[in-house]
N, C-alpha and C. Protein backbone atom coordinates (compact mmCIF):
# COMPACT_ATOMS: atom_id res chain seq x y z
N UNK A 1 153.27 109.36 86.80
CA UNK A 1 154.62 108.95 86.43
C UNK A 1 154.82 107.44 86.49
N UNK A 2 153.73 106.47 87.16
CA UNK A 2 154.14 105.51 87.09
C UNK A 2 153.88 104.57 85.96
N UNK A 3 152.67 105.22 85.15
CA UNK A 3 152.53 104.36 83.74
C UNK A 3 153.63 104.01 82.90
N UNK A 4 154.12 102.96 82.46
CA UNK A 4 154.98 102.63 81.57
C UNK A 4 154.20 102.58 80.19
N UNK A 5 153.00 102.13 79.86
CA UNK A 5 152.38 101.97 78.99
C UNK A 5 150.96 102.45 78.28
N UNK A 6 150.91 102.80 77.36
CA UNK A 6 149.48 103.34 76.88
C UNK A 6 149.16 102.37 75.56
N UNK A 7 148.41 102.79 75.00
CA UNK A 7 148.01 102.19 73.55
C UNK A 7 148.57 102.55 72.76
N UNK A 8 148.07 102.25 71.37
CA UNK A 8 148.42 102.72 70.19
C UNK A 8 147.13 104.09 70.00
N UNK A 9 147.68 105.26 69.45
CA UNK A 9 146.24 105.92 68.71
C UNK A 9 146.11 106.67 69.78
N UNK A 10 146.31 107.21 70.95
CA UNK A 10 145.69 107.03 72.13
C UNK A 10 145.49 109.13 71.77
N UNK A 11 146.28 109.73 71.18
CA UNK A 11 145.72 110.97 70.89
C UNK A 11 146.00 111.98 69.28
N UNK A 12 145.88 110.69 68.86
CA UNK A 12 145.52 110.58 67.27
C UNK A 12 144.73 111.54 66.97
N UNK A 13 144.52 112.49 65.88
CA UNK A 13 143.80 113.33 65.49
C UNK A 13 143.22 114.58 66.55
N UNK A 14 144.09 114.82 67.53
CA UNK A 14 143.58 115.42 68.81
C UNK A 14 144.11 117.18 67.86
N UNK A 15 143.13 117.60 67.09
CA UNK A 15 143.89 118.95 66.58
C UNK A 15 144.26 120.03 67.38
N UNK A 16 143.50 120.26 68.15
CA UNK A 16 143.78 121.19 69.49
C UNK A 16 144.99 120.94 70.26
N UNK A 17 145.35 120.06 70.50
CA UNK A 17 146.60 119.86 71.49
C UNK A 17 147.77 119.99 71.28
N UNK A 18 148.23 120.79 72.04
CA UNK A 18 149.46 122.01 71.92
C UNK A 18 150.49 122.21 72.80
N UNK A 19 150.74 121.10 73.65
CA UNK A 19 151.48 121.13 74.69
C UNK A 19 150.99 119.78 75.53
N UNK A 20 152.26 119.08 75.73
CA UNK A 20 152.13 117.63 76.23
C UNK A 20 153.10 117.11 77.33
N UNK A 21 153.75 116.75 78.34
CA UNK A 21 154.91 116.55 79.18
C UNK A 21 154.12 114.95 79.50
N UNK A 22 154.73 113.61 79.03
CA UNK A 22 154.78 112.38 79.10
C UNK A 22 155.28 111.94 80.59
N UNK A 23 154.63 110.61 81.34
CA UNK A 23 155.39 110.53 82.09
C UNK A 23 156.49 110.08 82.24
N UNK A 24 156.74 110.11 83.40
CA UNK A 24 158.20 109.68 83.55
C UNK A 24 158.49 108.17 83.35
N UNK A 25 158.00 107.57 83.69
CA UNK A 25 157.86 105.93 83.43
C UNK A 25 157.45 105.47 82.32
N UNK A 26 157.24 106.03 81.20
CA UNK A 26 157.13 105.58 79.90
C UNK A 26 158.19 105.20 79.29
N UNK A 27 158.35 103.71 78.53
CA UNK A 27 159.71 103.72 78.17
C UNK A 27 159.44 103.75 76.53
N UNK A 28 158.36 103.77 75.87
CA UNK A 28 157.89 103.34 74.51
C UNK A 28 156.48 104.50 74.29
N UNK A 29 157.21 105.26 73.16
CA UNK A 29 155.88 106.10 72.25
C UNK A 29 154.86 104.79 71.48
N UNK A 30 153.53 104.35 71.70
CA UNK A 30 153.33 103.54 71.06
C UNK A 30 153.03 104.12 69.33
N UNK A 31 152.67 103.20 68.33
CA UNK A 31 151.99 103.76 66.93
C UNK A 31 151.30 104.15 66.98
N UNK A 32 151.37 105.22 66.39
CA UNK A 32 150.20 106.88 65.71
C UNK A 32 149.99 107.33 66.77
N UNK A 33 150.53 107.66 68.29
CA UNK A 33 150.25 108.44 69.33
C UNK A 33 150.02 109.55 69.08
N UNK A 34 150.33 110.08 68.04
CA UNK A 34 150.21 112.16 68.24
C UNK A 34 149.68 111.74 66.77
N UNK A 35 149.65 111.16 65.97
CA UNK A 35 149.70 110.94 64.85
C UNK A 35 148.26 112.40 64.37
N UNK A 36 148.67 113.17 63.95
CA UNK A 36 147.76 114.45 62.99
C UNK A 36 147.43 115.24 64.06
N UNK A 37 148.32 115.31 64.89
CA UNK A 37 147.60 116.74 66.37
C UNK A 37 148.42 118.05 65.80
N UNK A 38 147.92 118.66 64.91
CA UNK A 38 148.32 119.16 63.77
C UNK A 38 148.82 120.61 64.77
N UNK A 39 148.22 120.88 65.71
CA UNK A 39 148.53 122.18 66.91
C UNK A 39 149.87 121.64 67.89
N UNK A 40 150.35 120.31 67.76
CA UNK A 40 151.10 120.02 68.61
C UNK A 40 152.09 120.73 68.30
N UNK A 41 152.85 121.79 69.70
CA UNK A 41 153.65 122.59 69.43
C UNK A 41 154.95 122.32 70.32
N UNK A 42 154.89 121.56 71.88
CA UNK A 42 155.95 121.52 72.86
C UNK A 42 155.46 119.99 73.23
N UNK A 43 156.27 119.24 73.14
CA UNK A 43 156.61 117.65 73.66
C UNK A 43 157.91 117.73 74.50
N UNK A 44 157.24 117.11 75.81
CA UNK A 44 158.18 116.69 76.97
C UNK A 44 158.27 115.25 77.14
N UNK A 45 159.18 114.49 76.35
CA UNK A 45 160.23 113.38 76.56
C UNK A 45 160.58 112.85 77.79
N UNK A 46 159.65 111.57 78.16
CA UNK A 46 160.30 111.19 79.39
C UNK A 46 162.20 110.66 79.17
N UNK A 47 163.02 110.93 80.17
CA UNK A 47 164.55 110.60 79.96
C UNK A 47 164.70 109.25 79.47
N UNK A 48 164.04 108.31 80.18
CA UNK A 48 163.89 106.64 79.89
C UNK A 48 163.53 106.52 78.62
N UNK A 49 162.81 107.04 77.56
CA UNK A 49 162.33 106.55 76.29
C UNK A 49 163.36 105.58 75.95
N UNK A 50 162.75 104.68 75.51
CA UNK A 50 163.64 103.78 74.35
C UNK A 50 163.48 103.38 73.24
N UNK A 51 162.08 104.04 73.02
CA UNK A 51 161.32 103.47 71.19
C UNK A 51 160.13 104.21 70.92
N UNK A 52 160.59 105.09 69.66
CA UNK A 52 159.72 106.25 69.25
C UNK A 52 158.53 105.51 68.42
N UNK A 53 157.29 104.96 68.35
CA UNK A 53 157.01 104.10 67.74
C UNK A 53 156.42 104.88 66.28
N UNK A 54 155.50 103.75 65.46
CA UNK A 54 155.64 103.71 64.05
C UNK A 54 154.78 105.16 63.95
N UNK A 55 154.54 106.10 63.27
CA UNK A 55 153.74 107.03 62.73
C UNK A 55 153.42 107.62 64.06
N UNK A 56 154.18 107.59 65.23
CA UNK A 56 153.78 108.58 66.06
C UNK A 56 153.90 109.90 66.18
N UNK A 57 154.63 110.54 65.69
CA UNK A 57 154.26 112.17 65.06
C UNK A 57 154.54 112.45 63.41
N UNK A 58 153.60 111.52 62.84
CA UNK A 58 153.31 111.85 61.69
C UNK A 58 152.62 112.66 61.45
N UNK A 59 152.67 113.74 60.68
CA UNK A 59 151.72 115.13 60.71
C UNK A 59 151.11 115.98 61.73
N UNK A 60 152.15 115.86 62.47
CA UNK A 60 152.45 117.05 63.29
C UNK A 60 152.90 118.19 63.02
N UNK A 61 152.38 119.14 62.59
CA UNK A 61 152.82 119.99 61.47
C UNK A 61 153.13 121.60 62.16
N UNK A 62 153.07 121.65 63.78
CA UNK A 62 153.21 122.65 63.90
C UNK A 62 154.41 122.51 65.29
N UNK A 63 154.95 120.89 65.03
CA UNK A 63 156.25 120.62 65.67
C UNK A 63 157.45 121.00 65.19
N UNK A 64 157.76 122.14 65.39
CA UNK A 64 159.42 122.33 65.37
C UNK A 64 160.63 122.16 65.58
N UNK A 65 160.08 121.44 67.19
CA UNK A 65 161.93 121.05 67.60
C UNK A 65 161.26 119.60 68.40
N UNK A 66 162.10 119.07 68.57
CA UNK A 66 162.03 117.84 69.81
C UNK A 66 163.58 117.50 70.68
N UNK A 67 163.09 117.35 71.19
CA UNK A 67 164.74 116.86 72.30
C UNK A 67 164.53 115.26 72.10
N UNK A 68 165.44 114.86 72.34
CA UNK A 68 165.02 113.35 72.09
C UNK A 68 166.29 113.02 72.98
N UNK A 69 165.53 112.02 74.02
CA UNK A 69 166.50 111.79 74.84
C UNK A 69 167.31 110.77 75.13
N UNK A 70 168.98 111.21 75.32
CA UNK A 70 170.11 110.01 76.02
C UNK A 70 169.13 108.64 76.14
N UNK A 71 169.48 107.84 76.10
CA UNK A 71 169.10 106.39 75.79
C UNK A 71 168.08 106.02 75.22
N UNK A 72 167.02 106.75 74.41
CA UNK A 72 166.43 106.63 72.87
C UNK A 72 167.35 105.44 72.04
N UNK A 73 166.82 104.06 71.99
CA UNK A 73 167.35 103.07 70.89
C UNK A 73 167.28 103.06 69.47
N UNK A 74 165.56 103.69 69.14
CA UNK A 74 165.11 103.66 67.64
C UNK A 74 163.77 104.30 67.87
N UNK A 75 163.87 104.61 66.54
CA UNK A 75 163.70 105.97 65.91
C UNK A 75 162.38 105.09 64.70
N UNK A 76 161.12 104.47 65.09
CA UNK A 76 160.84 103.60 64.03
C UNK A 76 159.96 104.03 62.86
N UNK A 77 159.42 103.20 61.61
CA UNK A 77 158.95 103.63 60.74
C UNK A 77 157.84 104.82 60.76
N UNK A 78 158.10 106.03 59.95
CA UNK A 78 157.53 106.93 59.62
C UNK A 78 157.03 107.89 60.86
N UNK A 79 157.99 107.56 62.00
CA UNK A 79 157.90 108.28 63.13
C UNK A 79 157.52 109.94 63.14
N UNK A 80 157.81 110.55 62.40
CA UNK A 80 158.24 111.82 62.20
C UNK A 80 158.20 112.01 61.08
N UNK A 81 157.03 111.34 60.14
CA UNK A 81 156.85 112.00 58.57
C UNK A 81 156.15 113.19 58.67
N UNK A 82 156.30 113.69 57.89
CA UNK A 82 155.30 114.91 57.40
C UNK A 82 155.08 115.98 58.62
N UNK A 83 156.22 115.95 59.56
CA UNK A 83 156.42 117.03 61.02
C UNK A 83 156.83 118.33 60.06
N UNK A 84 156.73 119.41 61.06
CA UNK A 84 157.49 120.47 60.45
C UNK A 84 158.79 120.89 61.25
N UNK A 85 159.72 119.50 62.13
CA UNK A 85 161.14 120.02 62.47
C UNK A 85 161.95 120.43 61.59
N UNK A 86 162.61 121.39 62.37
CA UNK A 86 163.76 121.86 61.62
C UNK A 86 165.16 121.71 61.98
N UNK A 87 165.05 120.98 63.06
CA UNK A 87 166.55 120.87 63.32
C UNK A 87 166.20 119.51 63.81
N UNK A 88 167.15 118.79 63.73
CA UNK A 88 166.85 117.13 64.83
C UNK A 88 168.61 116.87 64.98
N UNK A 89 168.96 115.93 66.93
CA UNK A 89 169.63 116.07 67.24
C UNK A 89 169.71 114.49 67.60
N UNK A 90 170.11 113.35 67.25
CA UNK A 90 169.62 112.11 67.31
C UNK A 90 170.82 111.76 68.24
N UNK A 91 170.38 111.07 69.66
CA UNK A 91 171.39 110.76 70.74
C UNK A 91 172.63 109.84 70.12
N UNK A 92 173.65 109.89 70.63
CA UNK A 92 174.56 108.52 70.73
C UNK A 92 173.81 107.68 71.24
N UNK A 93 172.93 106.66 71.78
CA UNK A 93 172.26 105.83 71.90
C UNK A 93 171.40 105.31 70.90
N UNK A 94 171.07 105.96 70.09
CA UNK A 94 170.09 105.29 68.78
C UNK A 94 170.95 104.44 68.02
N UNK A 95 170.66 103.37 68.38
CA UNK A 95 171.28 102.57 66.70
C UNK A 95 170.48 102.17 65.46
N UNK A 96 169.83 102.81 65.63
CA UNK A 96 168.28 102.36 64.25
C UNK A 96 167.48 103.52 64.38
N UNK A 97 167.26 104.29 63.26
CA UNK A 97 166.74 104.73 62.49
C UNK A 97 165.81 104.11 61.10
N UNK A 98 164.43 103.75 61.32
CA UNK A 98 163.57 103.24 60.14
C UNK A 98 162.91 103.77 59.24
N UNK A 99 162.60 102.49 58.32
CA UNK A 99 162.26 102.87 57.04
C UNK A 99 160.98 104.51 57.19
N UNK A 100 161.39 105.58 56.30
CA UNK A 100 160.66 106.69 56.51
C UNK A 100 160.54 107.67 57.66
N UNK A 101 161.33 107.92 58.45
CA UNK A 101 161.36 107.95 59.80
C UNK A 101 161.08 109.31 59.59
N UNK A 102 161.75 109.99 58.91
CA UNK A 102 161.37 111.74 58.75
C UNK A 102 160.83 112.12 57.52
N UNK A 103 160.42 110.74 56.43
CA UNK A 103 160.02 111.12 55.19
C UNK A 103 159.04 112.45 55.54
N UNK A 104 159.88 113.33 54.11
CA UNK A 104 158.22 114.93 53.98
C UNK A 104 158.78 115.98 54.98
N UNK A 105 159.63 115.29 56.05
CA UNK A 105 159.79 116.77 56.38
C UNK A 105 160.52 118.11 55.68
N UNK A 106 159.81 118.73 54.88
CA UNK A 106 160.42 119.48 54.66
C UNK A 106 160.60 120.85 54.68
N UNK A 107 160.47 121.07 56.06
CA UNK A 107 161.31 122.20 56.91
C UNK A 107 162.68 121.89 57.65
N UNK A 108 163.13 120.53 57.56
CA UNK A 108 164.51 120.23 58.15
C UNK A 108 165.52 120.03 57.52
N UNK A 109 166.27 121.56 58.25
CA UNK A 109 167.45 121.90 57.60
C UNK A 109 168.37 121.23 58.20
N UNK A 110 168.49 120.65 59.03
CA UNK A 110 169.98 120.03 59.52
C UNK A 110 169.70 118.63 61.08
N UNK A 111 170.75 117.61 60.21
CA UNK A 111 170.36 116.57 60.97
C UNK A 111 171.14 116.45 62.10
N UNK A 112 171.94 115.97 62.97
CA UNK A 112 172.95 115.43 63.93
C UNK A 112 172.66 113.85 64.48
N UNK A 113 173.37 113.26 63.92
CA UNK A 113 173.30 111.85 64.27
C UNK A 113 174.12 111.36 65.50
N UNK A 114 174.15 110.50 66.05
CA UNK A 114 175.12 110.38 67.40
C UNK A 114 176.46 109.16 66.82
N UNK A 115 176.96 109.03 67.93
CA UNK A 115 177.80 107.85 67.33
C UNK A 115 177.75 106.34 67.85
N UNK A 116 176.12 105.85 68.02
CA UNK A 116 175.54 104.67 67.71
C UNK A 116 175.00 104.01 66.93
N UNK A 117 174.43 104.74 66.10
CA UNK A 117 174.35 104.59 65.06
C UNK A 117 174.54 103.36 64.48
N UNK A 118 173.78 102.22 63.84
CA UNK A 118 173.99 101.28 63.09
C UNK A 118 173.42 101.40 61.84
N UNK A 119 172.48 101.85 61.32
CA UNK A 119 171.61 101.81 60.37
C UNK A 119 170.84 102.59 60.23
N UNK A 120 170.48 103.32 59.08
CA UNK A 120 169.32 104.18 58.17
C UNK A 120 168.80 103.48 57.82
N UNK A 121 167.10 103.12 57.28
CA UNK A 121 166.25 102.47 56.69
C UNK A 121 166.40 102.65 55.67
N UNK A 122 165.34 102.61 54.76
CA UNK A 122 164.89 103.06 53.32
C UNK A 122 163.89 104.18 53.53
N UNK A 123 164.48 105.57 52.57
CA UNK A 123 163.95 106.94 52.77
C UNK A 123 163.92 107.37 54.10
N UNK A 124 164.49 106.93 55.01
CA UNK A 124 164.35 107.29 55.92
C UNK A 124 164.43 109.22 56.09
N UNK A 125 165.26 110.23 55.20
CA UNK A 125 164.99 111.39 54.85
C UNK A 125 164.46 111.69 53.61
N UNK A 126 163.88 111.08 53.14
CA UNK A 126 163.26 111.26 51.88
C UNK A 126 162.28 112.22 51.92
N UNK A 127 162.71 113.27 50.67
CA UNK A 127 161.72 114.24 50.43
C UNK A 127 161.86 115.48 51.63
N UNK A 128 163.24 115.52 52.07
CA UNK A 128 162.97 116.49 52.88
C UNK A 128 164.05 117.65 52.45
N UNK A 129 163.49 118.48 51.48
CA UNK A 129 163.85 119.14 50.52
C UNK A 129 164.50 120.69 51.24
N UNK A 130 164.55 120.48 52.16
CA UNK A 130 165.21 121.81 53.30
C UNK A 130 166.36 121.51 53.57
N UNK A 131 166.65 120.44 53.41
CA UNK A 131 167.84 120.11 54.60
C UNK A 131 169.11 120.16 53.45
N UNK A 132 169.90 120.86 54.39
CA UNK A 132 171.50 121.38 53.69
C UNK A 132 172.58 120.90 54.51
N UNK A 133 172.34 120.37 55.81
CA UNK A 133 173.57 119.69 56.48
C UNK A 133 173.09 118.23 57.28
N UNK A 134 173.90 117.66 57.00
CA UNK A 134 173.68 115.88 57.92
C UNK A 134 175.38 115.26 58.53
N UNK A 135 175.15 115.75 59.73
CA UNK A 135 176.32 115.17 60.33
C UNK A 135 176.34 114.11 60.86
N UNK A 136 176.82 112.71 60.84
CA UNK A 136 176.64 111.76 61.67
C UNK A 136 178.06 111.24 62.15
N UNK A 137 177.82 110.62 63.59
CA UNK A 137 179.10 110.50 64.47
C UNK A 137 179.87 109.12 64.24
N UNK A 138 179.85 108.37 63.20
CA UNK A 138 180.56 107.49 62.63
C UNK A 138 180.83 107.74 61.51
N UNK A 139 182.36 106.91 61.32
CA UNK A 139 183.07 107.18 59.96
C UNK A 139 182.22 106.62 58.77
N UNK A 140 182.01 105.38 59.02
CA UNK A 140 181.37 104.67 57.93
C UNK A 140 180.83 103.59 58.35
N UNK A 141 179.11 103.86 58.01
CA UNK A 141 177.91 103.02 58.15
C UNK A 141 178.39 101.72 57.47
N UNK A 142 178.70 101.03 57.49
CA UNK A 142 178.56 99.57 57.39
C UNK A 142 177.48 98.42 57.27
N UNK A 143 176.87 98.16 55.59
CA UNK A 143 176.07 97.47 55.91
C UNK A 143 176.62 95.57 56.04
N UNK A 144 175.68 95.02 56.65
CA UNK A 144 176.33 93.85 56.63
C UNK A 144 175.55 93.03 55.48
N UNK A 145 176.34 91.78 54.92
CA UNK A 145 176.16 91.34 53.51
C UNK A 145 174.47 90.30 53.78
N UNK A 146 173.98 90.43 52.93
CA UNK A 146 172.29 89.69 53.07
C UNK A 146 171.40 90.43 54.11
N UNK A 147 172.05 91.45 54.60
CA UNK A 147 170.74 92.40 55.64
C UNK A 147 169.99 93.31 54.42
N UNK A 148 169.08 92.35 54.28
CA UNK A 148 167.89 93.08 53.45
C UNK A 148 166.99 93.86 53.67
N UNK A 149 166.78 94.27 55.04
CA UNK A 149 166.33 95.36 55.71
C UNK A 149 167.00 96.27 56.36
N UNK A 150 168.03 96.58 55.95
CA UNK A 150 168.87 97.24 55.90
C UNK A 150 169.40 98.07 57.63
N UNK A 151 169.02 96.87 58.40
CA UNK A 151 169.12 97.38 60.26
C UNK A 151 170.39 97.71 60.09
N UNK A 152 171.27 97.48 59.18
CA UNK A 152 173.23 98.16 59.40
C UNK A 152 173.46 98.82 58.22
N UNK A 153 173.61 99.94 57.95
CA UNK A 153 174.25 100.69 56.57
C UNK A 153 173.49 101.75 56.47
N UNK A 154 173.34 102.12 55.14
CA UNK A 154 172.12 102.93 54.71
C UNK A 154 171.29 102.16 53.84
N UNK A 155 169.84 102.34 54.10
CA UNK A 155 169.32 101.51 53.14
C UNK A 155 169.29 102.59 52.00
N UNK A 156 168.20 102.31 50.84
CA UNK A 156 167.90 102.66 49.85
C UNK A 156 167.25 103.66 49.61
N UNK A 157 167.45 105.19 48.73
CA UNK A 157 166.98 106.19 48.83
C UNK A 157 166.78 107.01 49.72
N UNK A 158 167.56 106.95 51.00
CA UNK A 158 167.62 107.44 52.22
C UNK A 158 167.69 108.96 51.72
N UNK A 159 168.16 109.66 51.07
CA UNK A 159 168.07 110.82 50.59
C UNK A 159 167.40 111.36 49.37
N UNK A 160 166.75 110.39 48.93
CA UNK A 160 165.82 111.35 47.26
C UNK A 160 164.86 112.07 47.69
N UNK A 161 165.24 113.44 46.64
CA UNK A 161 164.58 114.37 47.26
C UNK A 161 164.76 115.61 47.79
N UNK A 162 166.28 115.34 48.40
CA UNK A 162 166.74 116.63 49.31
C UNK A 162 167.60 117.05 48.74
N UNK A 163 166.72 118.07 47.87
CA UNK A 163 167.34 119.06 47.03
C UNK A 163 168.03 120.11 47.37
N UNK A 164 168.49 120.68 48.28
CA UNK A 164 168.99 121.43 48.99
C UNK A 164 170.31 121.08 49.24
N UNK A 165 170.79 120.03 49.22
CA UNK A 165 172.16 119.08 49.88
C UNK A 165 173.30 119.65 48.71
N UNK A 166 173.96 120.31 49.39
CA UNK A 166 174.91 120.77 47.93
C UNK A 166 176.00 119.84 47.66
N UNK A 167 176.99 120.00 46.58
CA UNK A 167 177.85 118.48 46.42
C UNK A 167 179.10 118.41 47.36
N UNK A 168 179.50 119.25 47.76
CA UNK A 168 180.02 119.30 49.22
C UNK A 168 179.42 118.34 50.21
N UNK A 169 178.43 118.61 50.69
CA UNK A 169 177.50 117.91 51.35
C UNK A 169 176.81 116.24 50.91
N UNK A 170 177.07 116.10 49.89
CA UNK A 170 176.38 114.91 49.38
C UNK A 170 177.78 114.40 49.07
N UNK A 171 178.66 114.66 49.17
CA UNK A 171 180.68 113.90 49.05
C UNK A 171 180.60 113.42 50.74
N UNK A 172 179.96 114.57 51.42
CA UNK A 172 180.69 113.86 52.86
C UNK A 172 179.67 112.43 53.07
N UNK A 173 178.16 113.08 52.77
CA UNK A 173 177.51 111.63 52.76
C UNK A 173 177.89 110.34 52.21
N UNK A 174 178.54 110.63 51.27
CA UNK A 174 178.53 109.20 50.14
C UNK A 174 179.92 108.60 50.91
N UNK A 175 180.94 109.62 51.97
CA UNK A 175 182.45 109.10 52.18
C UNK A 175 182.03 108.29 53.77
N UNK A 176 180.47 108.30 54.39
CA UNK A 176 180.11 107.96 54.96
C UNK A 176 179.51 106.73 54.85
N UNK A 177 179.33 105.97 53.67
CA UNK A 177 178.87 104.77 53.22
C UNK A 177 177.30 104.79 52.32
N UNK A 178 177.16 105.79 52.05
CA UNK A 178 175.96 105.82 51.28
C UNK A 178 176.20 106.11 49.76
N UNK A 179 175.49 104.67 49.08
CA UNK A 179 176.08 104.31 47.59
C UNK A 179 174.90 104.87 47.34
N UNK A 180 173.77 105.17 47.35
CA UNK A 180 172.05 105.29 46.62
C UNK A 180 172.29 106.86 46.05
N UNK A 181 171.04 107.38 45.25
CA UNK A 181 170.68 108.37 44.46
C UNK A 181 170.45 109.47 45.65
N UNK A 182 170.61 110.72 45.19
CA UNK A 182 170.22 111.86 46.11
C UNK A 182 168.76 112.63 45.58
């Protein structure tokens, strides 16, 4: 429990591994940590996390749920592409969500955002052709003017793809601040 830190990669391609409980003193998933542990089925979240890093459960394909815990800051690029969640529950503490963060998942039917929230990337749900509900706990994302990386608003194409979103559902998104294509 007392490690705060590991590498990057550190169980990358581990196909067998199917059950994981992190310690407690970790405050940072580094990049591609689980990245293709294609059996990974139960992840235990230390409470402290504060940064899911880049492609760390990218193709994790036999991940279904994750808890993601109270003071989680961000959520970073392509964290959670190509997983097979189906539900995700994103704390009031996240204010960033990045570029691709759940691109491909598409077994996730329904999002829950918290109400810290500052910013969606670009595609950040892209291609995740399951999903029929996205609730998030602010009125309206706000981007700010010359943020070209879009750390406040929604960035670009955050939803192409998710064919499933009926126009009910894609009215509440757009009354939420998202001008881009579905």
């Amino acid at each position: 429990d007392s490690i705060t830190n590991l590498g990057s990669g550190v169980f990358r391609g581990c196909e067998y591994l199917k059950k994981v409980t992190l310690p407690k003193g970790l405050n940072s998933i580094p990049e591609s940590f689980f990245s293709g542990c294609s059996a990974l089925e139960k992840i235990t979240l230390p409470k402290d996390l504060k940064t899911i890093g880049e492609w760390s459960f990218s193709g994790c394909t036999a991940l279904k749920e994750i808890t993601l815990p109270e003071g989680l800051k961000e959520i970073e690029r392509g964290a959670f592409s190509s997983s097979c969640l189906e539900s995700v529950t994103v704390p009031d503490s996240v204010v960033y969500i990045s570029y691709g963060a759940f691109d491909g998942c598409i077994n996730l039917k329904t999002v829950t955002i918290g109400s810290g929230i500052k910013g969606i990337g670009v595609g950040a749900f892209n291609d995740c052709s399951s999903l029929t509900t996205f609730n998030i706990g602010v009125e309206k994302l706000e981007k700010r003017e010359g943020d070209w990386n879009s750390t406040h608003g929604y960035g670009e194409s955050v939803f192409e793809g998710c064919s499933s979103l009926s126009l009910k559902e894609k009215a509440k998104i757009r009354k939420s601040g998202y001008e881009d294509n579905f």
